[in-house]
Protein backbone atom coordinates (compact mmCIF):
# COMPACT_ATOMS: atom_id res chain seq x y z
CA UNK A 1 0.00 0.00 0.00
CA UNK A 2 1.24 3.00 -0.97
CA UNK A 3 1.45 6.05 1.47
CA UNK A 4 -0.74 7.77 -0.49
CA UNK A 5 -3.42 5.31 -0.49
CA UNK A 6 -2.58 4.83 3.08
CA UNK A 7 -4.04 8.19 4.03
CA UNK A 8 -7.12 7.81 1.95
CA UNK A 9 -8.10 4.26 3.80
CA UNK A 10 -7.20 6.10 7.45
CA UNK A 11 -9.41 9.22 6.23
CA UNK A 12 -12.39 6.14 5.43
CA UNK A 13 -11.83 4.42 8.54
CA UNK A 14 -12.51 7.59 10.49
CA UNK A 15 -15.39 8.37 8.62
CA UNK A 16 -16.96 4.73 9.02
CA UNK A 17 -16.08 5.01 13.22
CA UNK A 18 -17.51 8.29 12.67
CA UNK A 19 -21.32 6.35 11.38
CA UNK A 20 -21.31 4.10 13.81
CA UNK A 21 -21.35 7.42 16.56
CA UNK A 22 -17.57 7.35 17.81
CA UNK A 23 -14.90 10.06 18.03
CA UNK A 24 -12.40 6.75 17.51
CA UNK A 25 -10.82 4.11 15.49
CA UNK A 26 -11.49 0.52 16.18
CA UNK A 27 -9.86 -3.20 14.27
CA UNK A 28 -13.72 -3.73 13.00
CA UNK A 29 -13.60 -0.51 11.33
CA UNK A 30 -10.56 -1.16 9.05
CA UNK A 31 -11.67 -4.66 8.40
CA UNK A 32 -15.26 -3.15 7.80
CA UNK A 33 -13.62 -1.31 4.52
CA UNK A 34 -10.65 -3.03 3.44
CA UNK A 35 -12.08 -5.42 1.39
CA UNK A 36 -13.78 -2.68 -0.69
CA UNK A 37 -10.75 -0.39 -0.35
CA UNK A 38 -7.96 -2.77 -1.87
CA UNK A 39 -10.06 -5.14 -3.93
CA UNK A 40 -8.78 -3.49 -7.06
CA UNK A 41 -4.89 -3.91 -6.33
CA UNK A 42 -5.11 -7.76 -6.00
CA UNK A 43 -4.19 -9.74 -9.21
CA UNK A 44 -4.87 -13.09 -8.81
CA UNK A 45 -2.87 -16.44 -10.32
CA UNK A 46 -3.87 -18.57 -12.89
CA UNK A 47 -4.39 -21.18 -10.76
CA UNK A 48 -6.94 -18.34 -8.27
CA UNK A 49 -8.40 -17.61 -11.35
CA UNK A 50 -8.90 -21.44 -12.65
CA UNK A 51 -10.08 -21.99 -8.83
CA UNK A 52 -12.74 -19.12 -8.64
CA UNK A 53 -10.63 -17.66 -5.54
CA UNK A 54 -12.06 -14.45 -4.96
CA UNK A 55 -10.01 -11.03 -4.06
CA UNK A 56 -12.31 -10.80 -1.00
CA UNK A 57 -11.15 -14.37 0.37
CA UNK A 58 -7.62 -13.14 -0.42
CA UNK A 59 -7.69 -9.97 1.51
CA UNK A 60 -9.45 -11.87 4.45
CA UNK A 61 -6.17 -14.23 4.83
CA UNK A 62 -4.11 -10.82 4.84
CA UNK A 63 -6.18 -9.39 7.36
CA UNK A 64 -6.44 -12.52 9.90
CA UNK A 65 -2.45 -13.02 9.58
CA UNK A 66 -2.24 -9.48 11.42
CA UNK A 67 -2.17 -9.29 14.90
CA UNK A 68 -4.82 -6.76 15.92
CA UNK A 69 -2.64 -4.75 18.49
């Protein structure tokens, strides 16, 4: 993720804490969006592709292989 890009998704995640009626960031709010948010930078294999893996399932591995701190 670029830095860039990194601002944008941090300026989202407020936004969505801000919805749900909170001054403040929480895990479930990045995970809530960052599915949507990076679904276009993932290029799948052949064998993904071949395998009907979607980008979502991909992105969920990402996300459960970081430690929430």
């Amino acid at each position: 993720m670029s830095p860039r890009s990194y601002q944008h998704i941090l300026a989202l995640v407020r936004v969505t804490a801000f919805f749900h009626g909170r001054a403040y960031v929480l895990p479930q709010d990045v995970k809530e969006i960052y599915c949507d948010t990076n679904r276009h930078r993932i290029v799948r294999s052949i064998r993904a592709q071949t395998e009907n893996v979607p980008a979502d399932a991909l992105l969920n591995e990402v996300l459960s292989a970081v430690p929430i701190p």
